[in-house]
Protein backbone atom coordinates (compact mmCIF):
# COMPACT_ATOMS: atom_id res chain seq x y z
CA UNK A 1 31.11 -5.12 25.53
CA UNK A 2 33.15 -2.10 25.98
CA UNK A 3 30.31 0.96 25.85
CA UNK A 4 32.16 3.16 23.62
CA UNK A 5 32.71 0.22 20.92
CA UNK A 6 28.89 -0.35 21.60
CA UNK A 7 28.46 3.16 21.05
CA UNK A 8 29.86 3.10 17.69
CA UNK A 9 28.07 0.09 16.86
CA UNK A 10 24.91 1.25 17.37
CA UNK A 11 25.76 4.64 15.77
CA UNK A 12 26.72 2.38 12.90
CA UNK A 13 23.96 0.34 12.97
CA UNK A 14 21.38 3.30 12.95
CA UNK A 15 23.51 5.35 10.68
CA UNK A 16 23.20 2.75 7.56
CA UNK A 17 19.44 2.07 8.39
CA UNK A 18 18.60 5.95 7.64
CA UNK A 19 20.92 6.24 5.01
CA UNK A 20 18.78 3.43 2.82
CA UNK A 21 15.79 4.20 4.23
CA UNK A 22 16.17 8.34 2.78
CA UNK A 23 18.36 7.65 -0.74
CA UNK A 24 17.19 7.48 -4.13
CA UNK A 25 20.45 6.14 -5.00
CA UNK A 26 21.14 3.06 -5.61
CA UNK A 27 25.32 2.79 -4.32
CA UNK A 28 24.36 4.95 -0.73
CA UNK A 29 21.30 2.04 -0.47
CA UNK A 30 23.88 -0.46 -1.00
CA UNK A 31 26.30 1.39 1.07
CA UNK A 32 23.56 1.52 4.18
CA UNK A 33 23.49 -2.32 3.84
CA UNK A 34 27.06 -2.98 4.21
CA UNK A 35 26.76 -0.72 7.23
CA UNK A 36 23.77 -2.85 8.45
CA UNK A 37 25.25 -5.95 7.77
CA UNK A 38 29.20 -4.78 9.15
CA UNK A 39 27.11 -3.44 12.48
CA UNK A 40 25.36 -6.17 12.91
CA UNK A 41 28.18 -9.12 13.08
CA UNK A 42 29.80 -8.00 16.34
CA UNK A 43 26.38 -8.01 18.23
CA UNK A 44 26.06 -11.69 17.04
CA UNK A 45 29.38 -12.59 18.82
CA UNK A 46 28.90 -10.90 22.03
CA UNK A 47 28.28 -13.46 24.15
CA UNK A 48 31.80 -15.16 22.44
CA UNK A 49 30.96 -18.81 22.29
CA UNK A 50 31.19 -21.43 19.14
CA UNK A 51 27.50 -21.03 18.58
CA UNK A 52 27.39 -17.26 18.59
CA UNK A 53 30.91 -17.02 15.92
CA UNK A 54 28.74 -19.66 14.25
CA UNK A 55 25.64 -17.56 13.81
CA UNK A 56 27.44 -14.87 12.97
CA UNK A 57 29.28 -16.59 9.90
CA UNK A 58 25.80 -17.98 8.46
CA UNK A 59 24.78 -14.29 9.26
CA UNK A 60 27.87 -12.79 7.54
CA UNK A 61 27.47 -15.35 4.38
CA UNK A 62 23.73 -14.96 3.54
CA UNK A 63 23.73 -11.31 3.90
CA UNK A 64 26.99 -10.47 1.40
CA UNK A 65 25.85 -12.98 -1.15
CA UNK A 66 22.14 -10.93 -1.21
CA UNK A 67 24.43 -8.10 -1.48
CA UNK A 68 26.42 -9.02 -4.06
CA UNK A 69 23.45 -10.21 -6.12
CA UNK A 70 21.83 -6.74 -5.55
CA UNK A 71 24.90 -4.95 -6.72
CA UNK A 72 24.91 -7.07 -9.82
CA UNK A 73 21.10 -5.94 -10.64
CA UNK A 74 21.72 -2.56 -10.53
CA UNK A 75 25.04 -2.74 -12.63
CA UNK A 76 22.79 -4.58 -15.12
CA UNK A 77 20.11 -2.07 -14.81
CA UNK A 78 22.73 0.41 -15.02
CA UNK A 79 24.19 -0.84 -18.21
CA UNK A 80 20.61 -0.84 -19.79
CA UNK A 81 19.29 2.28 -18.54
CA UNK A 82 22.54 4.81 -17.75
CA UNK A 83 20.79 5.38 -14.43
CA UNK A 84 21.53 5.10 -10.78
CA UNK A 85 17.78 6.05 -9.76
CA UNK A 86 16.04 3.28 -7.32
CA UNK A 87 12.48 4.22 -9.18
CA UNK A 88 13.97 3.39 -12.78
CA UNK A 89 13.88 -0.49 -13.30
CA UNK A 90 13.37 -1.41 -16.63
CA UNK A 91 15.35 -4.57 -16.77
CA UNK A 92 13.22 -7.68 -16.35
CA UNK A 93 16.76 -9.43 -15.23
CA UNK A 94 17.74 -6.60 -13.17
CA UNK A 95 14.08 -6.64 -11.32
CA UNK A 96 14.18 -10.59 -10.87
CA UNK A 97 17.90 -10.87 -8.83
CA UNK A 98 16.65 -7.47 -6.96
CA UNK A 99 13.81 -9.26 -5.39
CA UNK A 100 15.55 -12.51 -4.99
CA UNK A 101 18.27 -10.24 -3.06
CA UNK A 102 15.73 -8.27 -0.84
CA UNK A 103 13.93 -11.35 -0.30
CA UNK A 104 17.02 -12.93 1.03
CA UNK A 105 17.81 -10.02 3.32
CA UNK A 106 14.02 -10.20 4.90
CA UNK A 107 14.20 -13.97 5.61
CA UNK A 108 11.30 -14.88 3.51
CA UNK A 109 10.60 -18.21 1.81
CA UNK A 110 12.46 -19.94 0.29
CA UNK A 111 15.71 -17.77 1.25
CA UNK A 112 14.34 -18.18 5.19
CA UNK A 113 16.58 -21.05 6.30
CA UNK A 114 19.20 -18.94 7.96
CA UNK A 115 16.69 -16.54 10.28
CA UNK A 116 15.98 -19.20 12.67
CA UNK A 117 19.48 -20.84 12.97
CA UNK A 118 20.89 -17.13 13.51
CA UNK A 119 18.28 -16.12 15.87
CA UNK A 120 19.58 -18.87 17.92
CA UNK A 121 22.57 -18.38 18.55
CA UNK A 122 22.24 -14.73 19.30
CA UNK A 123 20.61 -13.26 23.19
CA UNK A 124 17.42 -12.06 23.62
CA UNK A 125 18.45 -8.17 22.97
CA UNK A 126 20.48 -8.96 20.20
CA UNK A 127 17.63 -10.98 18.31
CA UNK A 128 15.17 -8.28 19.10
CA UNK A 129 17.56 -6.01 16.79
CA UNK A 130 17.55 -8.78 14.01
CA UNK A 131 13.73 -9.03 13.82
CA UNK A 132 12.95 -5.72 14.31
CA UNK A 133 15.54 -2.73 13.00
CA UNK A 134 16.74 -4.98 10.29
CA UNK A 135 13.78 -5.27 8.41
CA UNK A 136 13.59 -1.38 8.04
CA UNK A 137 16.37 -1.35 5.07
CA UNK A 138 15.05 -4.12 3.13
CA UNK A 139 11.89 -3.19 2.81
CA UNK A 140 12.16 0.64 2.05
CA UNK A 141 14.06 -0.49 -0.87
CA UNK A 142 11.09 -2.86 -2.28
CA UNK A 143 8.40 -0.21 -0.75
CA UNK A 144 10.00 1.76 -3.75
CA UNK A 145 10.66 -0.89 -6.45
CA UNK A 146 7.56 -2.91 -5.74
CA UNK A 147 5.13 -1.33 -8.67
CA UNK A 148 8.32 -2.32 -10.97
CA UNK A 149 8.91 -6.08 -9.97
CA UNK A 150 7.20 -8.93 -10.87
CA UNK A 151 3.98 -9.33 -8.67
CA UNK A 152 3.78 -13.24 -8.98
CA UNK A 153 6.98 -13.91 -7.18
CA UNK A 154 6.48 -11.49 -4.54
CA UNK A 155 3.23 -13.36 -3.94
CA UNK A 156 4.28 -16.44 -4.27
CA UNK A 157 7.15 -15.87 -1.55
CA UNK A 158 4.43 -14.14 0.72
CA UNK A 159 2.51 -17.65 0.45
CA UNK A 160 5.79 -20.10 1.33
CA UNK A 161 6.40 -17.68 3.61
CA UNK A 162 3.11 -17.44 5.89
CA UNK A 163 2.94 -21.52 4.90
CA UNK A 164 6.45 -21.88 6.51
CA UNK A 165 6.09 -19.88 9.75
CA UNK A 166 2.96 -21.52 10.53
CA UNK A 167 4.58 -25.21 9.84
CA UNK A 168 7.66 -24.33 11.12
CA UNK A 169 6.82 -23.40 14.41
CA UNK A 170 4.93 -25.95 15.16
CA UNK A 171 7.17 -28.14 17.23
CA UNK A 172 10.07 -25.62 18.39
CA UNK A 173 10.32 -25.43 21.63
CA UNK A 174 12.78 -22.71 21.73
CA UNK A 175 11.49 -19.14 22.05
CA UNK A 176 13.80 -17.26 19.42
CA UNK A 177 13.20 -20.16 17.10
CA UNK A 178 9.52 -19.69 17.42
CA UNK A 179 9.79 -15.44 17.26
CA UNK A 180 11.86 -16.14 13.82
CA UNK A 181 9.29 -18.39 12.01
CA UNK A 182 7.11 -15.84 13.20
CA UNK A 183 8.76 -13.12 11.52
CA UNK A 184 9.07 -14.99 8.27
CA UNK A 185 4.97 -15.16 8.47
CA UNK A 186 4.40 -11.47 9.43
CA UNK A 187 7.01 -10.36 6.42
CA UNK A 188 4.70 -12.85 3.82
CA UNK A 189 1.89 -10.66 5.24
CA UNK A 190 3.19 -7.41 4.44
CA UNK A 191 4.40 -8.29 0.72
CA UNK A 192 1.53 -9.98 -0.29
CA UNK A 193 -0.06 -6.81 -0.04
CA UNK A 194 3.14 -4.47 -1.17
CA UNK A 195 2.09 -4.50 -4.43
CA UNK A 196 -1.71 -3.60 -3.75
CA UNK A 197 -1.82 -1.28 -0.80
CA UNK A 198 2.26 -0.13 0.20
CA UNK A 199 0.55 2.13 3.22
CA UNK A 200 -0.52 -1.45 4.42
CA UNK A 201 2.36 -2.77 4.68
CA UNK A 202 3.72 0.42 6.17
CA UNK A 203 1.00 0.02 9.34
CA UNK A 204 1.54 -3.66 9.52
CA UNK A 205 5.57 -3.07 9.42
CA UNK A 206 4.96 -0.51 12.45
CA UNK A 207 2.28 -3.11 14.61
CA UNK A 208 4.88 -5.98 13.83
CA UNK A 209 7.65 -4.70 15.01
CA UNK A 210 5.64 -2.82 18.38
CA UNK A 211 4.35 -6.57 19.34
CA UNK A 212 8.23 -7.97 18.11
CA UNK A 213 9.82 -5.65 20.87
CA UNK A 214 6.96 -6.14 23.34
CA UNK A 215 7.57 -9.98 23.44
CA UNK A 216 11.70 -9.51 23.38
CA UNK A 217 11.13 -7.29 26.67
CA UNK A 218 8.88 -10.03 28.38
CA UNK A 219 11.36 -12.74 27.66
CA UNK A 220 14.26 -10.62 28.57
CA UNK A 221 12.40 -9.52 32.53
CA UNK A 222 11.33 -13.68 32.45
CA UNK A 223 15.03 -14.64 31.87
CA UNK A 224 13.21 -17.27 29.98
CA UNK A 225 14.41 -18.96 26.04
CA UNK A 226 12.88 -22.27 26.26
CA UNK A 227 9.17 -23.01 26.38
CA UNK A 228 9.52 -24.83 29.65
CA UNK A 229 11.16 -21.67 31.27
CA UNK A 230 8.51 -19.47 30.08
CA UNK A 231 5.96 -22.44 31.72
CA UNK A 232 7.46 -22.20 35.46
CA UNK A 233 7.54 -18.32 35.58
CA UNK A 234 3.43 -18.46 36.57
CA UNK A 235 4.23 -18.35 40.43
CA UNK A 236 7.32 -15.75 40.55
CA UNK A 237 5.28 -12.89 38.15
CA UNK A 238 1.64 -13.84 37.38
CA UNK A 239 0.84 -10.28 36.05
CA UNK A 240 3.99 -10.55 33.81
CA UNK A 241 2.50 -13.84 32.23
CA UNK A 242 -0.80 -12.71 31.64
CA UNK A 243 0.77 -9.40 30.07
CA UNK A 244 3.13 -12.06 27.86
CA UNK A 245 -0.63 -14.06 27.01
CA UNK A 246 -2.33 -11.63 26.02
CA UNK A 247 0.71 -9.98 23.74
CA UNK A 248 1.24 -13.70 22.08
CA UNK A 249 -2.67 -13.53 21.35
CA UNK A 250 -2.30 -10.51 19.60
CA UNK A 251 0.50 -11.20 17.43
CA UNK A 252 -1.69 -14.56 16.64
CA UNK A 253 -3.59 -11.86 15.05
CA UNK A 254 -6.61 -12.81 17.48
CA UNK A 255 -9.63 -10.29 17.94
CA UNK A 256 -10.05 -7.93 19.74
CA UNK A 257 -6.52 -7.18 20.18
CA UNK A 258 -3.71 -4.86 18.26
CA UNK A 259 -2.70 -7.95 16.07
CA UNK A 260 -5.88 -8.47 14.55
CA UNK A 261 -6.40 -4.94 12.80
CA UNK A 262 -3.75 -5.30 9.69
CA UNK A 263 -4.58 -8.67 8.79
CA UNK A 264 -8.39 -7.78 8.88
CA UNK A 265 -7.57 -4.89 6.86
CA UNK A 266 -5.54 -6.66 4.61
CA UNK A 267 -7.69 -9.32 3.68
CA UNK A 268 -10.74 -6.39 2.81
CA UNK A 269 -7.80 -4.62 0.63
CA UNK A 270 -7.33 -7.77 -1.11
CA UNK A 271 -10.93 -8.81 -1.78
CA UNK A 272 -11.45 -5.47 -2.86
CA UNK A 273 -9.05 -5.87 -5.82
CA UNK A 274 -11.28 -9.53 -6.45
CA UNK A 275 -8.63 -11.36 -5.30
CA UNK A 276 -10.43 -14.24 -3.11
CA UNK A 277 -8.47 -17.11 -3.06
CA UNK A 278 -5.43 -15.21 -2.11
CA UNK A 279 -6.82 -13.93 1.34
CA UNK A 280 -8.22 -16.88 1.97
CA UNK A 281 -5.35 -19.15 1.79
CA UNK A 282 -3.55 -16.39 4.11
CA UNK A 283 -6.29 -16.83 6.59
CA UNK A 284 -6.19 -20.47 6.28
CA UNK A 285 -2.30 -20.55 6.61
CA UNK A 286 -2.36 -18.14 9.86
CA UNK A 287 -4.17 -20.53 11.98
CA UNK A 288 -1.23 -22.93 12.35
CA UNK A 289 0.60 -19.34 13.59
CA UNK A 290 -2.29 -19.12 16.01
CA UNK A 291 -2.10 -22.73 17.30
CA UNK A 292 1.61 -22.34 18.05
CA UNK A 293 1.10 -18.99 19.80
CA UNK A 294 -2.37 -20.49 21.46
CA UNK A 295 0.44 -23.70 22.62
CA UNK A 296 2.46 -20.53 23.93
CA UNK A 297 -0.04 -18.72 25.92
CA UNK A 298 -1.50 -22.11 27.72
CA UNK A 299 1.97 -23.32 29.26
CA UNK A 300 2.26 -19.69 30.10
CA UNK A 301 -0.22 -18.64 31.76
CA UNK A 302 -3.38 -21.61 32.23
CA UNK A 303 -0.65 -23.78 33.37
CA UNK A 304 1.03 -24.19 37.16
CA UNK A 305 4.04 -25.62 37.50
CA UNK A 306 3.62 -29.62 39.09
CA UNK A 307 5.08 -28.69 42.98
CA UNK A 308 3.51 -29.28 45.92
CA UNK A 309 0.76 -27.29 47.28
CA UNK A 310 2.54 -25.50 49.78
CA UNK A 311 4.62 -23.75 47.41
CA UNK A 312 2.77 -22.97 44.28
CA UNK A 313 2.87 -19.46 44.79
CA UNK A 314 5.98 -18.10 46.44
CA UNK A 315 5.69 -16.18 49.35
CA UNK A 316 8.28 -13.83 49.01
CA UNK A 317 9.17 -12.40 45.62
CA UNK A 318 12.12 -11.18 44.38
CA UNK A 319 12.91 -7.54 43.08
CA UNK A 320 12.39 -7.96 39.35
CA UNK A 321 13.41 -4.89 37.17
CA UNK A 322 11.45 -4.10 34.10
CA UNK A 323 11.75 -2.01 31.63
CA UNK A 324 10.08 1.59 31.63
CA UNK A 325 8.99 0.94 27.96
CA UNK A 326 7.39 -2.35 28.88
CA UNK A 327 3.84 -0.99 29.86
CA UNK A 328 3.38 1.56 27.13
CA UNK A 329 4.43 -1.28 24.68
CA UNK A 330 1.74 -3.76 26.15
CA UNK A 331 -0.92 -1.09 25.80
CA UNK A 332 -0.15 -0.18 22.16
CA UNK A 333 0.29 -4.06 21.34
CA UNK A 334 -2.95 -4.88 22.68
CA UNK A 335 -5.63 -2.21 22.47
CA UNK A 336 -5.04 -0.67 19.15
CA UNK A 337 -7.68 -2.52 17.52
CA UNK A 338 -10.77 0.63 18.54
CA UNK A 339 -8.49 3.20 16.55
CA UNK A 340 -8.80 0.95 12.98
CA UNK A 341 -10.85 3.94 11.61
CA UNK A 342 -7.85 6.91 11.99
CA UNK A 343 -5.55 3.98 10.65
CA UNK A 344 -7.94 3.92 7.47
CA UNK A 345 -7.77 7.82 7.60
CA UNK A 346 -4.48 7.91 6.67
CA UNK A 347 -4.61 5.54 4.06
C-alpha cells in the first residue's frame, strides 16, 4: 500500500477511535464510528484478492446496519428526551436497539457470526487491528450507558458469548479463526461484569488486548495461519514456541500467568454481589477456551515435527527478524499475575 494513503488511514483510523472514546455527544460518537468503520475497509482489501473484497463487504454490511440502528436509538431518545447527552437514556426502546447495536459492533453472541469469517480473510497485521483497536469505540460507549441498559441482556449475551468461543473453537484449525472465537469469549467476560464493576472491565479490556497483540506478533515472526504451520516451527525457533506456549496459556486464563488475574478477580466481584451461578457457569464455559488453547500449545511446542533424526533440529538457522515490542509484550502477558494487589488499588 502506498505509505502516504496508509498514513492517512491510520490517522483516520486513530482519529475516530479518540473522538468516541472522549465525546459526550452522541452525533461526534457516531461520527468516530463511521471513521472507524470507513478506515477500516481498505485494510481489509490490501492483500486484493476475492476473499479479502469479500471480507470486507460482510465487514462493510454488519458494521453500517449496527450503525444505522444506533442512530435510530438516539433519534428516538432524542425525540423523548430533547437531548443529545450519551449519559441521558431514558427510553426503554432507545436503550434496547443501543445495546443490540454495540453488541453487533463488538462481535458478541448472537451478532458474532461475521468476526470469524472477516478475520479470515484479512493478514495477520490487519486482524490484529480488528481484535484489538476496534473494540476501544464500542465499548467506551456502553462503559457509559451500561448503568442505563437493561442488565439481563447484557448478561445473557456475555453467556452465548463465552458459550460460543469455547464451542466454536473447538475444531478450527485456522489461527485467526481460533483468535476471533477467542475474542467473542474475552468480550462476554468483560460485559458480564460491565454492569457490576466497569474498572473490571477496563483492566480486563487492557490484559486482553496486551495478550491479543502478543499472539498477532508471534504468528506474524512464525509466518504461520494454520495450526499445522504453527506445529513444524519447533525446530527453526524453539524459544519463539515456548514464548507462543506460554502466551496461549495465559490467555487460557491459566495460573500463574497474566491471563488468570481478571477472570479470578471477576468471579470474586461477582460472588461478592451473591451472584453464584453466574461465575460459575463462566468458569465452567472457559474450560472449553482452555482445551482449545491447551490443543494449541501441545502441537506447538510438546510436539516435533515426524522427519528423520538427522534433521530434527536444523543446523543452520536463518536470520529471523522480530519485533522490538515482542519481548516487553511477552513479559507483561505473562508475569502480571504478582502485581493483582496495585490492580485492586486502583479499583
Amino acid at each position: 500500500m502506498n505509505p502516504l494513503a496508509l498514513t492517512l488511514i491510520l490517522f483516520t483510523l486513530f482519529s475516530g477511535s479518540m473522538l468516541t472514546m472522549f465525546s459526550s455527544h452522541w452525533l461526534t460518537a457516531w461520527l468516530g464510528l463511521e471513521m472507524n468503520l470507513f478506515a477500516m475497509i481498505p485494510l481489509i482489501t490490501n492483500p486484493h484478492n476475492p476473499r479479502s473484497i469479500e471480507g470486507s463487504t460482510k465487514y462493510f454490511l454488519t458494521q453500517a446496519s449496527a450503525s444505522m440502528l444506533l442512530m435510530m436509538s438516539v433519534m428516538i431518545n432524542f425525540l423523548n428526551t430533547g437531548q443529545w447527552s450519551i449519559a441521558n437514556i431514558s427510553d426503554t426502546t432507545a436503550a434496547y436497539l443501543m445495546t443490540i447495536a454495540l453488541l453487533t459492533k463488538l462481535g458478541m453472541a448472537p451478532f458474532h457470526f461475521w468476526v470469524p469469517e472477516v478475520l479470515q480473510s484479512t493478514s495477520l497485521l490487519t486482524g490484529m487491528i480488528l481484535l484489538s483497536w476496534q473494540k476501544l469505540a464500542p465499548l467506551s460507549i456502553l462503559y457509559q450507558i451500561a448503568p442505563s441498559i437493561d442488565h439481563n441482556i447484557l448478561l445473557s449475551s456475555a453467556i452465548a458469548s463465552i458459550m460460543v468461543g469455547g464451542w466454536g473453537g473447538l475444531n478450527q484449525t485456522q489461527l485467526r479463526k481460533l483468535m476471533a472465537y477467542s475474542s467473542i469469549a474475552h468480550m462476554g467476560w468483560m460485559t458480564a461484569i460491565i454492569t457490576f464493576n466497569p474498572t473490571m472491565t477496563l483492566l480486563n479490556l487492557m490484559i486482553y488486548i496486551v495478550l491479543t497483540i502478543t499472539l498477532f506478533n508471534l504468528f506474524i515472526s512464525n509466518h504461520s495461519t494454520t495450526l499445522i504451520s504453527l506445529a513444524t516451527n519447533w525446530n527453526k525457533a524453539p524459544i519463539l514456541m515456548t514464548m507462543t506456549l506460554t502466551t496461549l496459556l495465559s490467555t487460557g486464563g491459566l495460573p500463574p500467568f497474566s491471563g488468570f488475574a481478571p477472570k479470578w478477580l471477576i468471579i470474586d466481584e461477582l460472588t461478592k454481589n451473591e451472584n453464584l451461578i453466574l461465575p460459575l457457569a463462566m468458569a465452567v464455559l472457559s474450560l472449553l477456551n482452555l482445551y482449545f488453547y491447551m490443543r494449541l500449545a501441545y502441537s506447538t511446542a510438546l510436539t516435533l515435527f515426524p522427519t528423520s533424526n538427522s534433521t530434527k533440529l536444523t543446523w543452520l538457522h536463518p536470520k529471523l527478524t522480530y519485533s522490538t515490542t515482542l519481548s516487553p509484550l511477552i513479559v507483561i502477558s505473562t508475569l502480571l499475575l504478582p502485581l493483582t494487589p496495585i490492580m485492586l488499588f486502583f479499583e
